[in-house]
C-alpha atoms as a PDB file:
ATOM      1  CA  UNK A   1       0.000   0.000   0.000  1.00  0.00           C
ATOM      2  CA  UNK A   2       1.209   3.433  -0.609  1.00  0.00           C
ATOM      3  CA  UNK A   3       0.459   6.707   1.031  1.00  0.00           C
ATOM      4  CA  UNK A   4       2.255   9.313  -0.393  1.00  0.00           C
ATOM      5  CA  UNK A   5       1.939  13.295  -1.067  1.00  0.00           C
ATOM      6  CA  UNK A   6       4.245  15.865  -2.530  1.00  0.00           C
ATOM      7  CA  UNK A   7       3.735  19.097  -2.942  1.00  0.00           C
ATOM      8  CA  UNK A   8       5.213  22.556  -3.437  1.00  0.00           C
ATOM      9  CA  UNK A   9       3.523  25.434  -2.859  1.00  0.00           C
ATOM     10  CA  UNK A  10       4.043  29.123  -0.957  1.00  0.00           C
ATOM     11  CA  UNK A  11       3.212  29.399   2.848  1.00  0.00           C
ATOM     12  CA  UNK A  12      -0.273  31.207   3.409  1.00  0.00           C
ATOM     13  CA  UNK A  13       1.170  32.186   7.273  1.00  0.00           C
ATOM     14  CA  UNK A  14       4.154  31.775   9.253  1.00  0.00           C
ATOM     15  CA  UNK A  15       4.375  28.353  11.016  1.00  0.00           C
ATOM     16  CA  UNK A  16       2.968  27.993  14.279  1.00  0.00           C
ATOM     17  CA  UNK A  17       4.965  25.643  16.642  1.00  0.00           C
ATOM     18  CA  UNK A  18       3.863  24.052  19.915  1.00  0.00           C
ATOM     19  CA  UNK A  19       4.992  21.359  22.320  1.00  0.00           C
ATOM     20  CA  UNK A  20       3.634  18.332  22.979  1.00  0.00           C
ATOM     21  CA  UNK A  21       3.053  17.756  26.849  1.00  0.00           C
ATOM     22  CA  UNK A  22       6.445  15.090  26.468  1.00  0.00           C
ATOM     23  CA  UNK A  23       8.048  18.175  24.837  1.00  0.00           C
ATOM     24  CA  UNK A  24       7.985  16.891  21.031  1.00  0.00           C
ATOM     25  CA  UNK A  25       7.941  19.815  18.744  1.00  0.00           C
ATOM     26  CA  UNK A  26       5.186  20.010  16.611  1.00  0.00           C
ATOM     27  CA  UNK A  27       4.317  22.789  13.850  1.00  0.00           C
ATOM     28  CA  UNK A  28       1.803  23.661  11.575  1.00  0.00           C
ATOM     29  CA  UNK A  29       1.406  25.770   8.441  1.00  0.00           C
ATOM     30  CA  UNK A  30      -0.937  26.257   5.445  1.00  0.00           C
ATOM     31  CA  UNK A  31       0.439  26.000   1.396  1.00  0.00           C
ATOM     32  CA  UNK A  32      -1.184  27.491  -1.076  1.00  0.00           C
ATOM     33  CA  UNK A  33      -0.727  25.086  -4.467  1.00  0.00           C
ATOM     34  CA  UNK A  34      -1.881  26.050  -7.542  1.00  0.00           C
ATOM     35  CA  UNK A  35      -3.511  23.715 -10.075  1.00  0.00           C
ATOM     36  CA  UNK A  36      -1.961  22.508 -12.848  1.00  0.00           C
ATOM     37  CA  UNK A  37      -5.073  23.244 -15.093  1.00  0.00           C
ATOM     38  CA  UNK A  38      -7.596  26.390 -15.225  1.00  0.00           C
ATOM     39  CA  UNK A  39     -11.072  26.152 -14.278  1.00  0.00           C
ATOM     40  CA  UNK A  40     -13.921  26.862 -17.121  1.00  0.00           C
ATOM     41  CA  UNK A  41     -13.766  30.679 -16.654  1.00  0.00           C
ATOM     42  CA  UNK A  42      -9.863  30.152 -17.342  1.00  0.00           C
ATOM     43  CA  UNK A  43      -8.600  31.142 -14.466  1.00  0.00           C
ATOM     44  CA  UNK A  44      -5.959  28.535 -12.240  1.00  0.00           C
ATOM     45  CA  UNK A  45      -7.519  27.678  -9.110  1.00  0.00           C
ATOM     46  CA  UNK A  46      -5.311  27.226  -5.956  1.00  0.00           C
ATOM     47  CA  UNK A  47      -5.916  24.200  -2.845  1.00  0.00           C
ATOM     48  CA  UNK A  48      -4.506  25.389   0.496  1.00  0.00           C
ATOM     49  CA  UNK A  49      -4.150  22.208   2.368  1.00  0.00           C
ATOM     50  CA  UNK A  50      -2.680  21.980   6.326  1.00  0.00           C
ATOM     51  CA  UNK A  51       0.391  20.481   6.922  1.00  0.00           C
ATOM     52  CA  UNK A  52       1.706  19.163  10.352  1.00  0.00           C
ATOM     53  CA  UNK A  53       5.743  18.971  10.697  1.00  0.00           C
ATOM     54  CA  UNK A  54       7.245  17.407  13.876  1.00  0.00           C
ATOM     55  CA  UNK A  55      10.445  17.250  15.880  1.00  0.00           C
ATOM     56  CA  UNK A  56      13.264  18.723  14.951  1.00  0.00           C
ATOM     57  CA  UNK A  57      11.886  19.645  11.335  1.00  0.00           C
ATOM     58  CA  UNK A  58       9.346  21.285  12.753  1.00  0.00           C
ATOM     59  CA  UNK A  59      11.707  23.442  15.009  1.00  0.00           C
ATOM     60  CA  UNK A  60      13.188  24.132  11.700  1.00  0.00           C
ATOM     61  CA  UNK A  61      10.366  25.253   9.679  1.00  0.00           C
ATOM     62  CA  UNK A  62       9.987  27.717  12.443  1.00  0.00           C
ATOM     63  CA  UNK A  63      12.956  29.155  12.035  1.00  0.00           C
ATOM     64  CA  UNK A  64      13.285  29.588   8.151  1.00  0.00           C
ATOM     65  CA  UNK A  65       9.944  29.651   7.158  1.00  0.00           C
ATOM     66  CA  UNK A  66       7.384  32.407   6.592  1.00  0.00           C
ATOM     67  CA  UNK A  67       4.641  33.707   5.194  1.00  0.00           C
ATOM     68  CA  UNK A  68       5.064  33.673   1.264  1.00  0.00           C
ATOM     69  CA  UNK A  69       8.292  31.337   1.440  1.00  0.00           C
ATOM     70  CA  UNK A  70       8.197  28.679  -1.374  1.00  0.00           C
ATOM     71  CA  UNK A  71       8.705  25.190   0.134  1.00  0.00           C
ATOM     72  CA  UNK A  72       8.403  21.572  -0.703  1.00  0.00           C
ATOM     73  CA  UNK A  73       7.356  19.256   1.446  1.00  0.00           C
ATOM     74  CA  UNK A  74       6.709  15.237   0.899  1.00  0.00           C
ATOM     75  CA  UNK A  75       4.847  12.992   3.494  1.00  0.00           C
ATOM     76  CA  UNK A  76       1.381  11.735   3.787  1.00  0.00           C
ATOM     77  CA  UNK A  77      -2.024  12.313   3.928  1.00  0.00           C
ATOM     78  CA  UNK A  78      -3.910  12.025   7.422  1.00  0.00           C
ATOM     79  CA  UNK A  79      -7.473  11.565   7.799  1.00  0.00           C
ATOM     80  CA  UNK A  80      -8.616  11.980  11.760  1.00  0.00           C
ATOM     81  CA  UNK A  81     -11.751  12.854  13.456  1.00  0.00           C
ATOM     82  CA  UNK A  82     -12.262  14.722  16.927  1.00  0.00           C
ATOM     83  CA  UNK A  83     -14.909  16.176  19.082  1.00  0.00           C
ATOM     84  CA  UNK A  84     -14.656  20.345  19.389  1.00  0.00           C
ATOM     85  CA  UNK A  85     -15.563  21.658  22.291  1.00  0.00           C
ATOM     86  CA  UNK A  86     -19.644  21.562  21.546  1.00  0.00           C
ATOM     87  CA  UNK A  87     -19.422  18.036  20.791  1.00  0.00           C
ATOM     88  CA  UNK A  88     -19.377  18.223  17.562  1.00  0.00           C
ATOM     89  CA  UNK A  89     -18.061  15.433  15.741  1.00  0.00           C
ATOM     90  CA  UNK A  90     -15.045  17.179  13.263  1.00  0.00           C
ATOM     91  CA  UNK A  91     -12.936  15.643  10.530  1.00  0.00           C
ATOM     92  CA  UNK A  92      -9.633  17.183   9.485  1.00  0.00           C
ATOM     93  CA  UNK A  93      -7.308  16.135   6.342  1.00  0.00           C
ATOM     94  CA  UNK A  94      -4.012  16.911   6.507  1.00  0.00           C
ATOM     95  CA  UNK A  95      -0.344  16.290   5.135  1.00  0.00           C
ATOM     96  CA  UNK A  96       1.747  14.808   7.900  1.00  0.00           C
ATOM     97  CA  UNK A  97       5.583  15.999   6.352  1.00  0.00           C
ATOM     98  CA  UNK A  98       8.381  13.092   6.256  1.00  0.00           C
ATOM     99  CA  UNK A  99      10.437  16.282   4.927  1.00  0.00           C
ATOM    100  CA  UNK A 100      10.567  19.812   4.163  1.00  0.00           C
ATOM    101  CA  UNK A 101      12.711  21.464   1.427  1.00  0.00           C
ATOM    102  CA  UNK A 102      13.144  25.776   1.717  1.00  0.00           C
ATOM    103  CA  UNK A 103      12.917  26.731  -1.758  1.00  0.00           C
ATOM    104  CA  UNK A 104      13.033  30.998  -1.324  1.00  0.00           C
ATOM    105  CA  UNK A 105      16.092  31.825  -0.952  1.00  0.00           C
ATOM    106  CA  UNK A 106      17.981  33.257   2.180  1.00  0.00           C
ATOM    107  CA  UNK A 107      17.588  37.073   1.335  1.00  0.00           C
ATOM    108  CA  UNK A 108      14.042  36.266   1.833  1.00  0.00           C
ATOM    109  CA  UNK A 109      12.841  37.540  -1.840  1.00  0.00           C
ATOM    110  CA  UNK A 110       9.995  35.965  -3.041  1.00  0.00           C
ATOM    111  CA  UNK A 111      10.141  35.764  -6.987  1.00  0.00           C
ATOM    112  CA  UNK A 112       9.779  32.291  -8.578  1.00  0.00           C
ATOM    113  CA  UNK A 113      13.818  32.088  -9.533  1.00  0.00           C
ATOM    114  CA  UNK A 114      15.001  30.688  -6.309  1.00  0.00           C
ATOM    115  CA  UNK A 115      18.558  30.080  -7.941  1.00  0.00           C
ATOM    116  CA  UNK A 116      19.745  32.928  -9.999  1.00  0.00           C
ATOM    117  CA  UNK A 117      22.899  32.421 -11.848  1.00  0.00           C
ATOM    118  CA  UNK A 118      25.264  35.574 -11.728  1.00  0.00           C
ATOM    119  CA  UNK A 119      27.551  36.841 -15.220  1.00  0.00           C
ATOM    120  CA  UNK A 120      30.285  34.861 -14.240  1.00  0.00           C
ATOM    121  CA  UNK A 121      28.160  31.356 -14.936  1.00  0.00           C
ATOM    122  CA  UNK A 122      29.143  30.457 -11.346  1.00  0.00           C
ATOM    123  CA  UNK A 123      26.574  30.086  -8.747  1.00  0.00           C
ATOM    124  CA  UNK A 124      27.017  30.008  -5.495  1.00  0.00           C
ATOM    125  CA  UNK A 125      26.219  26.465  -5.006  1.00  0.00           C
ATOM    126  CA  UNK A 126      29.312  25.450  -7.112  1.00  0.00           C
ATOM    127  CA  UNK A 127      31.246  26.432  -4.555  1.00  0.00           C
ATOM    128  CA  UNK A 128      30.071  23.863  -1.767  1.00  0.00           C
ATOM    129  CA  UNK A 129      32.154  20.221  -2.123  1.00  0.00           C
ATOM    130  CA  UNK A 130      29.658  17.501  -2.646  1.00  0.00           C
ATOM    131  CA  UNK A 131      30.865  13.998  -1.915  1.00  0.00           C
ATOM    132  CA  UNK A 132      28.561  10.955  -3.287  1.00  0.00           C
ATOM    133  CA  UNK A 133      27.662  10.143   0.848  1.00  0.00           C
ATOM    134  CA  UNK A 134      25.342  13.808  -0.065  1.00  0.00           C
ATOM    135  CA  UNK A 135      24.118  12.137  -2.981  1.00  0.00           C
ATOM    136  CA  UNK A 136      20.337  10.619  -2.702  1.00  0.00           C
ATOM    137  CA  UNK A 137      20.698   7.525  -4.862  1.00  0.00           C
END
């Protein structure tokens, strides 16, 4: 069986973290995704579906995420049900993230070309030393 969601979209608010009562971090966050097609009136519709981050990702997401920040996240979908406080019977689907990739870049600018290559053809990535353990295959 496989359960399995991936998804990149902008933040619709900054992250809110809590603690559980044993002191596991836990944080939410909305993303806004747009559709890959338009609707009839030919506009592109967008979904903005929860997503719950734990432990030390979450603490993470806290810390470089915000409001308008592109970010990719894989994980899986959650179905659970709860009572609210007049007893009514809720149901909440969510994305519970395995992992979260920051796609903005640092300087916090928003625009769509996370990596810009400067005149020299050099980015600033080629700098870094990548050994195959980095590599994920």
């Amino acid at each position: 069986m496989l359960n399995r969601v991936v998804l990149i979209g902008r933040l619709t608010r900054d992250p809110e973290l809590r603690y559980t009562p044993n002191g596991v971090a836990v944080a939410s966050f909305t993303l806004a995704v747009d559709r890959s097609r338009k609707n009839a009136a030919g506009e592109r519709e967008t979904d903005f579906i929860p997503i719950v981050v734990w432990q030390q990702q979450a603490e993470n997401c806290n810390t470089y995420l915000s409001k308008g920040k592109l970010a990719a996240v894989d994980g899986r979908l959650q179905i659970r049900s709860y009572e609210d406080k007049d007893g009514v019977k809720r149901t909440v689907a969510e994305v519970v993230a395995e992992s979260v990739r920051f796609l903005s870049p640092k300087d916090g600018n928003n625009n769509n070309n996370s990596f810009s290559e400067p005149r020299g053809g050099k980015t600033s990535r080629d700098d870094a030393m990548i050994s195959d353990d980095d590599l994920p295959f």
